[in-house]
N, C-alpha and C. Protein backbone atom coordinates (compact mmCIF):
# COMPACT_ATOMS: atom_id res chain seq x y z
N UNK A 1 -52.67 -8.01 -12.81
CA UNK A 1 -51.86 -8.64 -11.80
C UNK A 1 -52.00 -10.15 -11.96
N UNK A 2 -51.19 -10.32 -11.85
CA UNK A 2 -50.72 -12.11 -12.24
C UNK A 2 -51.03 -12.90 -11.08
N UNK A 3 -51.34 -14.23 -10.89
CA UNK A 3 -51.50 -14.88 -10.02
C UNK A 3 -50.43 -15.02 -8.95
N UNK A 4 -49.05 -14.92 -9.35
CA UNK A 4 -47.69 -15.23 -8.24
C UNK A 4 -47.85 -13.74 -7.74
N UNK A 5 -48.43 -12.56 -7.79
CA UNK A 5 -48.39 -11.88 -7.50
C UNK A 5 -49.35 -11.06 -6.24
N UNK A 6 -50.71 -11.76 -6.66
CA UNK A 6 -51.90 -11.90 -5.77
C UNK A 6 -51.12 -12.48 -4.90
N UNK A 7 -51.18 -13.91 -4.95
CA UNK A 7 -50.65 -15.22 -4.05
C UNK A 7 -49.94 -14.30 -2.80
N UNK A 8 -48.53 -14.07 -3.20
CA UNK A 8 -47.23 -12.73 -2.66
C UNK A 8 -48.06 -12.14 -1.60
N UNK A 9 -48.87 -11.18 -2.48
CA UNK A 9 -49.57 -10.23 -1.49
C UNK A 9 -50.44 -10.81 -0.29
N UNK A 10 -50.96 -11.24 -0.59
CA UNK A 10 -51.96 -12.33 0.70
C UNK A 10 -51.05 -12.92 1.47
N UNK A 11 -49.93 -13.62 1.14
CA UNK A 11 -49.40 -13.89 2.06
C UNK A 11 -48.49 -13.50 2.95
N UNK A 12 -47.86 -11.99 2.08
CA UNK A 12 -47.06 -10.39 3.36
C UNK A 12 -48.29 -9.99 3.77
N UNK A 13 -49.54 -10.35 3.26
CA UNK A 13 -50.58 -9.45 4.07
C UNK A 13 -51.11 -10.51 5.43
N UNK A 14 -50.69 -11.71 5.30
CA UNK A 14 -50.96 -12.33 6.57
C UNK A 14 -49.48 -11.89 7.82
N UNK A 15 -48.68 -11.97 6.52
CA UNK A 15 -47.11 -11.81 7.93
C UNK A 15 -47.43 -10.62 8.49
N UNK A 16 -47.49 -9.01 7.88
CA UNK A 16 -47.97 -8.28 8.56
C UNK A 16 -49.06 -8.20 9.60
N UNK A 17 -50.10 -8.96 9.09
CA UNK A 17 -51.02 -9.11 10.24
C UNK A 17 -50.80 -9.60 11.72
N UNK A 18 -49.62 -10.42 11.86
CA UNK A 18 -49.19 -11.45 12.34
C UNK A 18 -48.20 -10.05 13.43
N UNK A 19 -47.48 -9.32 12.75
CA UNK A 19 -46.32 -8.48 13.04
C UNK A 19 -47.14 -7.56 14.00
N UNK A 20 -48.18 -6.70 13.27
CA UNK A 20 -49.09 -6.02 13.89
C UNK A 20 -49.75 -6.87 15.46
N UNK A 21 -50.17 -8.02 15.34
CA UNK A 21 -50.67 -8.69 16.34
C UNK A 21 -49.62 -8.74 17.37
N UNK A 22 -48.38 -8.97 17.01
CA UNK A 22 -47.30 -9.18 17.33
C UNK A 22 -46.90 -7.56 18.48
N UNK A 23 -47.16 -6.71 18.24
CA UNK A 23 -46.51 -5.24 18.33
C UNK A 23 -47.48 -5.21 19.49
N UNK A 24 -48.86 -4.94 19.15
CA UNK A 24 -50.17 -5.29 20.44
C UNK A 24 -49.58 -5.65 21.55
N UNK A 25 -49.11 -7.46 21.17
CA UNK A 25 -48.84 -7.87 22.19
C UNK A 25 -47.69 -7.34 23.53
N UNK A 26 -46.53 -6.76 22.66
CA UNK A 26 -45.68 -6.22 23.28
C UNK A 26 -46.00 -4.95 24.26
N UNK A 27 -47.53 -4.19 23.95
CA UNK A 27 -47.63 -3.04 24.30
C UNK A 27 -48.46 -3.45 25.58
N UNK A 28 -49.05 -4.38 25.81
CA UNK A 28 -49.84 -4.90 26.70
C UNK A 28 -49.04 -4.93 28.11
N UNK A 29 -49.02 -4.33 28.69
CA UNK A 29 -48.56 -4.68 30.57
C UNK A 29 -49.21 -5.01 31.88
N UNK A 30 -50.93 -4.36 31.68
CA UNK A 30 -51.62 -5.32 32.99
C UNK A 30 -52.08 -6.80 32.63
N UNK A 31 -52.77 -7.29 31.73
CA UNK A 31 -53.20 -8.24 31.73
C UNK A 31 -52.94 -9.13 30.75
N UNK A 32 -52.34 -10.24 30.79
CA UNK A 32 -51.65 -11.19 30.18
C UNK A 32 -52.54 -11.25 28.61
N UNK A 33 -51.94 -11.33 27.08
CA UNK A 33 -52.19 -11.71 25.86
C UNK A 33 -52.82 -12.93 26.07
N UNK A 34 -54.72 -13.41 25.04
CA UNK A 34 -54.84 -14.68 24.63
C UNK A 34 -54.40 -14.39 23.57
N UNK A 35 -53.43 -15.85 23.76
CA UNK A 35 -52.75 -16.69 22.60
C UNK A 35 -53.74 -17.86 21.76
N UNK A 36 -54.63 -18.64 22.69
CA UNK A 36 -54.94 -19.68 21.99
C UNK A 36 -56.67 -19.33 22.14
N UNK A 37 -56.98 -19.60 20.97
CA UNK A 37 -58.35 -19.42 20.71
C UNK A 37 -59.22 -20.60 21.20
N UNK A 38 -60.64 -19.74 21.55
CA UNK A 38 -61.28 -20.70 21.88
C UNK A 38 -60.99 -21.56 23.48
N UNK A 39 -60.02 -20.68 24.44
CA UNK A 39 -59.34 -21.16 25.32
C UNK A 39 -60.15 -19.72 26.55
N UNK A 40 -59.59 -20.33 27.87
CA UNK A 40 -60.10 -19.49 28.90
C UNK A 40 -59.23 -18.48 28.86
N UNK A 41 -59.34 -17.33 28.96
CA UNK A 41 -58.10 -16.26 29.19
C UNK A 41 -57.16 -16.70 30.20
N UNK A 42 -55.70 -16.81 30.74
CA UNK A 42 -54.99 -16.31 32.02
C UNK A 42 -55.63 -15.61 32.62
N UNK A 43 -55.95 -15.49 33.83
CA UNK A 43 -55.78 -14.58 34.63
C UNK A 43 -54.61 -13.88 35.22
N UNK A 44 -54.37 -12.81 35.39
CA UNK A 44 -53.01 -12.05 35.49
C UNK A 44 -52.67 -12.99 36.98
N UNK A 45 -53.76 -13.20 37.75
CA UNK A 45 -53.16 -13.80 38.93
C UNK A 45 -52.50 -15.14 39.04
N UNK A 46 -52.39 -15.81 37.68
CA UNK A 46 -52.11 -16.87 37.57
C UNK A 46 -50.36 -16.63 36.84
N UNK A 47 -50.19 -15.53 35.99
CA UNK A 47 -48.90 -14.97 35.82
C UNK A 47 -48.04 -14.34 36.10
N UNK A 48 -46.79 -14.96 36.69
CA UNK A 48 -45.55 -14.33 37.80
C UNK A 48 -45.07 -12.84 37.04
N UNK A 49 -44.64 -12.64 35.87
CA UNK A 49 -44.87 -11.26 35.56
C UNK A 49 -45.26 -10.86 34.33
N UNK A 50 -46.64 -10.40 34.24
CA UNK A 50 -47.51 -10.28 33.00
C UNK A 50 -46.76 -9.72 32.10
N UNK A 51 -45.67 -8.51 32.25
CA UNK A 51 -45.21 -7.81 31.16
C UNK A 51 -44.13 -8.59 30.81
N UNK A 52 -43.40 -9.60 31.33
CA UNK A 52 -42.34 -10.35 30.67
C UNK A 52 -42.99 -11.76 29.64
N UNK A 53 -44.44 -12.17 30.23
CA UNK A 53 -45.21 -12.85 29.98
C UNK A 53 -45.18 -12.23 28.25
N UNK A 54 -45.93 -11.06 28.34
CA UNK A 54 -46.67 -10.59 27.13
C UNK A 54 -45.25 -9.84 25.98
N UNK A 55 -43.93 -9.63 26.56
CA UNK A 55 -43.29 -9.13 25.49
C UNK A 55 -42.61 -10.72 25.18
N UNK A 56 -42.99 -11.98 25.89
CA UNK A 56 -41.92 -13.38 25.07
C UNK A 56 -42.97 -13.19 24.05
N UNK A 57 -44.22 -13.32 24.38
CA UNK A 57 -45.77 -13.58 23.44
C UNK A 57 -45.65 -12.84 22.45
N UNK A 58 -45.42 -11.43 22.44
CA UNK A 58 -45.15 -10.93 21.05
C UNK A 58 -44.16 -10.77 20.42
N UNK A 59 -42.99 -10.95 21.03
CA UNK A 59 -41.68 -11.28 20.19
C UNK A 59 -41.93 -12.86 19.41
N UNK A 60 -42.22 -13.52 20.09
CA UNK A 60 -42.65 -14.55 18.97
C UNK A 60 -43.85 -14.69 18.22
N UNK A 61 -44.73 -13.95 18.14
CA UNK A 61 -45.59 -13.60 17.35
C UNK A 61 -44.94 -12.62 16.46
N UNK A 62 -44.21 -11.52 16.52
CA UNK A 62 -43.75 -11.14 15.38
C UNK A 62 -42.97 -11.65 14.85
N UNK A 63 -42.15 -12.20 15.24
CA UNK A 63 -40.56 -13.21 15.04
C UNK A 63 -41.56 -14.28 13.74
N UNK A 64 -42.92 -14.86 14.28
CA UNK A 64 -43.38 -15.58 13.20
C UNK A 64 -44.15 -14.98 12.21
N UNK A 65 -44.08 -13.82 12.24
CA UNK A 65 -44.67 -12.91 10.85
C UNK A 65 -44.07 -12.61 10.26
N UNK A 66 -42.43 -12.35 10.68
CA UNK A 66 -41.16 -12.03 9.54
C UNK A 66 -40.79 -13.04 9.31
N UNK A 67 -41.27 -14.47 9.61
CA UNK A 67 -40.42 -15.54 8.79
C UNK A 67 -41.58 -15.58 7.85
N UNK A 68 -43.22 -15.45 7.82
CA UNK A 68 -44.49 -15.81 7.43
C UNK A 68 -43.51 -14.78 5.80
N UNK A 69 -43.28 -13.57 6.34
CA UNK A 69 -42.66 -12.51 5.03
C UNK A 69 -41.84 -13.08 4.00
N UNK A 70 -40.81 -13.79 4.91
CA UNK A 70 -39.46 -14.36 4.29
C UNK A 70 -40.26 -15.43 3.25
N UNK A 71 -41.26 -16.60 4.20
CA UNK A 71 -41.35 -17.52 2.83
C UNK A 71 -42.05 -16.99 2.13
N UNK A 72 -42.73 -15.67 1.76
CA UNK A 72 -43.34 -15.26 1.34
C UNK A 72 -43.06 -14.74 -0.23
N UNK A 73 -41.96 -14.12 0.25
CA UNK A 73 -40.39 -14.12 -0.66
C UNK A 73 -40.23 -14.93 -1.79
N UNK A 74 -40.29 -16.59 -1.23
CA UNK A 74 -40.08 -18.04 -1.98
C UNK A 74 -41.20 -17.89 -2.87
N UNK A 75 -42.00 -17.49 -2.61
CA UNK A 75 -43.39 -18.03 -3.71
C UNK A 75 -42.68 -17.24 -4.77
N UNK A 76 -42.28 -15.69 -4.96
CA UNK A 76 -41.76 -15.29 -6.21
C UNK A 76 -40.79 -16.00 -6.97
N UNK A 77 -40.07 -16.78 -6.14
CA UNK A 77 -38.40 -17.00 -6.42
C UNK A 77 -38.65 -18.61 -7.01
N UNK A 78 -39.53 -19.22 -6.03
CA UNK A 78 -39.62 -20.59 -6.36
C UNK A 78 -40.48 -21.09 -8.11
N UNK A 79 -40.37 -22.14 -9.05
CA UNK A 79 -40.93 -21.91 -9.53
C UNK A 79 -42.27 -23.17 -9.03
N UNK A 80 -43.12 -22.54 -10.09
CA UNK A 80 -44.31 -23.37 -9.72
C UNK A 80 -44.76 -24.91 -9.48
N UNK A 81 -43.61 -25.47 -9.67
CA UNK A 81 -43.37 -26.69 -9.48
C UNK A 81 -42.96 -26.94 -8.38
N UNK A 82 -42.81 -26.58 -7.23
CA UNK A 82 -42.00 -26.52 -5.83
C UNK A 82 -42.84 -25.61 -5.11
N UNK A 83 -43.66 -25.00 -5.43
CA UNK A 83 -44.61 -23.80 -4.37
C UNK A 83 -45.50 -24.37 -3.25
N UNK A 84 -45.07 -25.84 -3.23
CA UNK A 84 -45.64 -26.46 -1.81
C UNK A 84 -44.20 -26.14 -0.97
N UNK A 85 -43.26 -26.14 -0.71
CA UNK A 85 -41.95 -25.85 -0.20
C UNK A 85 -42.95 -24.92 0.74
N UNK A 86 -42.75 -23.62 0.67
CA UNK A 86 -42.81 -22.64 1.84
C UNK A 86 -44.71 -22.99 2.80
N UNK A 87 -45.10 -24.05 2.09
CA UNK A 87 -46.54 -24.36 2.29
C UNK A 87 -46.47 -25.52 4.02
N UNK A 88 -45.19 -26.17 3.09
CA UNK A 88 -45.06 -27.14 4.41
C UNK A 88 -44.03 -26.62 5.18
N UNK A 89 -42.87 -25.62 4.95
CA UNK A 89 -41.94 -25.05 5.75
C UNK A 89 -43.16 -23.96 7.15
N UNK A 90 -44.10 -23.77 6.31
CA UNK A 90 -45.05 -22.88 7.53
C UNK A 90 -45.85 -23.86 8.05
N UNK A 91 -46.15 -25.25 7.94
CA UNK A 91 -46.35 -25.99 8.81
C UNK A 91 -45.72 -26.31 10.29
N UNK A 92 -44.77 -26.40 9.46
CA UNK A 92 -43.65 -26.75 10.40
C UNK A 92 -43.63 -25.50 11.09
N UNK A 93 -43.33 -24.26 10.80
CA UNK A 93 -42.77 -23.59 11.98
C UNK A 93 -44.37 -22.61 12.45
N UNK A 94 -45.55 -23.33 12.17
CA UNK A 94 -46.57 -23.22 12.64
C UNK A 94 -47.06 -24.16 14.00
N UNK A 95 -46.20 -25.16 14.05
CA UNK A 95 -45.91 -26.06 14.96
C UNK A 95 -44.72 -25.81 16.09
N UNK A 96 -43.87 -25.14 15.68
CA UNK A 96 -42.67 -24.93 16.35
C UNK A 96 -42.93 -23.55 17.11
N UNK A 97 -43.97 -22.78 16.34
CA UNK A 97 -44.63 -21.16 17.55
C UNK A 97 -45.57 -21.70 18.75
N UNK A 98 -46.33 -22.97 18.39
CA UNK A 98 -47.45 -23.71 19.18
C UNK A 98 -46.23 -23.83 20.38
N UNK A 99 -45.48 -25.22 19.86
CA UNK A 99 -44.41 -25.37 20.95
C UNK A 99 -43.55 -24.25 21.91
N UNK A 100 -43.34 -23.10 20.97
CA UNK A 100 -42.49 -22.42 22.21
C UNK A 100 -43.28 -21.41 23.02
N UNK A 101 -45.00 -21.33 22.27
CA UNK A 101 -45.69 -20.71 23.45
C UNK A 101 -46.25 -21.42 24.51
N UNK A 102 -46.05 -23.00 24.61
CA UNK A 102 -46.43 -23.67 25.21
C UNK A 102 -45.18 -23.23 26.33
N UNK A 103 -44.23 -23.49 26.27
CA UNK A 103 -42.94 -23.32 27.20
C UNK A 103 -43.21 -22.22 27.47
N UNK A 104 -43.52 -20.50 26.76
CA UNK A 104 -43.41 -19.84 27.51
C UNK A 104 -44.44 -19.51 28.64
N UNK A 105 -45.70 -20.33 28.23
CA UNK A 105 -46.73 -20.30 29.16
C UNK A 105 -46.80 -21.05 30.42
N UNK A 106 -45.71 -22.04 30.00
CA UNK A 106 -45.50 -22.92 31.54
C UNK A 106 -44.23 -21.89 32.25
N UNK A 107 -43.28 -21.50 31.58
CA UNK A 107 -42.18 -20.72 32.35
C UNK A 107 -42.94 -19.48 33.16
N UNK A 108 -43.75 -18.53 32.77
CA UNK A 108 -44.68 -17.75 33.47
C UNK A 108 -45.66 -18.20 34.45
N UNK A 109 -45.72 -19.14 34.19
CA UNK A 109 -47.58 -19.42 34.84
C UNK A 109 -47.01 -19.89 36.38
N UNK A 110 -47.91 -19.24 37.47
CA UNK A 110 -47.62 -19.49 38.88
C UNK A 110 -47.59 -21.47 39.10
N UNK A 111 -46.60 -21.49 39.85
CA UNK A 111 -46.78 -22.95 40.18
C UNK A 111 -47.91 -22.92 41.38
N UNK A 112 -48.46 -24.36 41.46
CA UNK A 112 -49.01 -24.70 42.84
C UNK A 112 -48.28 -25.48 43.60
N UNK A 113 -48.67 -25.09 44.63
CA UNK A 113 -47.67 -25.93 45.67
C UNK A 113 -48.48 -26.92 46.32
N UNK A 114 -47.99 -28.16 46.36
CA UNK A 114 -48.60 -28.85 46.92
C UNK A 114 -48.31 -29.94 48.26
């Protein structure tokens, strides 16, 4: 097995991982998904409805394991002179999952009233 080929595999074997994490999340209905590591859990009492909470959380957690697949794709197609392409395209939309779980964690999360 050739190196573009290893490479390939490790990296559908992260999107799957990602998909799988992804599927979890969707199955979850009492108590809200951690998303961010190293962070305090939610408390469900802090989320207006945990199961709408936890299926945005894993639709975009899988949503970013089938794109993780897609550039995954590029490493075969691209040649080796360009195989930073899908390196910084998953930067980027490693930044852009941060961002929209940030929104979906403020759209859920109970306000305080003050």
């Amino acid at each position: 097995m050739n190196g573009e080929w290893f490479g390939f595999l490790i990296w559908e074997s992260l999107g799957a991982g990602f998909i799988v994490w992804g599927l979890y999340m969707l199955s979850r209905k009492k108590s809200p998904v951690q998303f961010w590591s190293n962070a305090k859990p939610i408390p469900p009492e802090e989320i207006t409805d945990v199961g709408a909470y936890n299926r945005a959380a894993g639709k975009l957690v899988s949503a970013y394991g089938i794109a993780i697949g897609l550039l995954g794709i590029l490493l075969l197609k691209l040649d080796s002179a360009v195989v930073f392409v899908p390196i910084v395209m998953l930067m980027i939309l490693t930044i852009a999952m941060m961002a929209t779980m940030m929104r979906i964690e403020h759209k859920y999360r109970v306000r305080s009233r003050r």
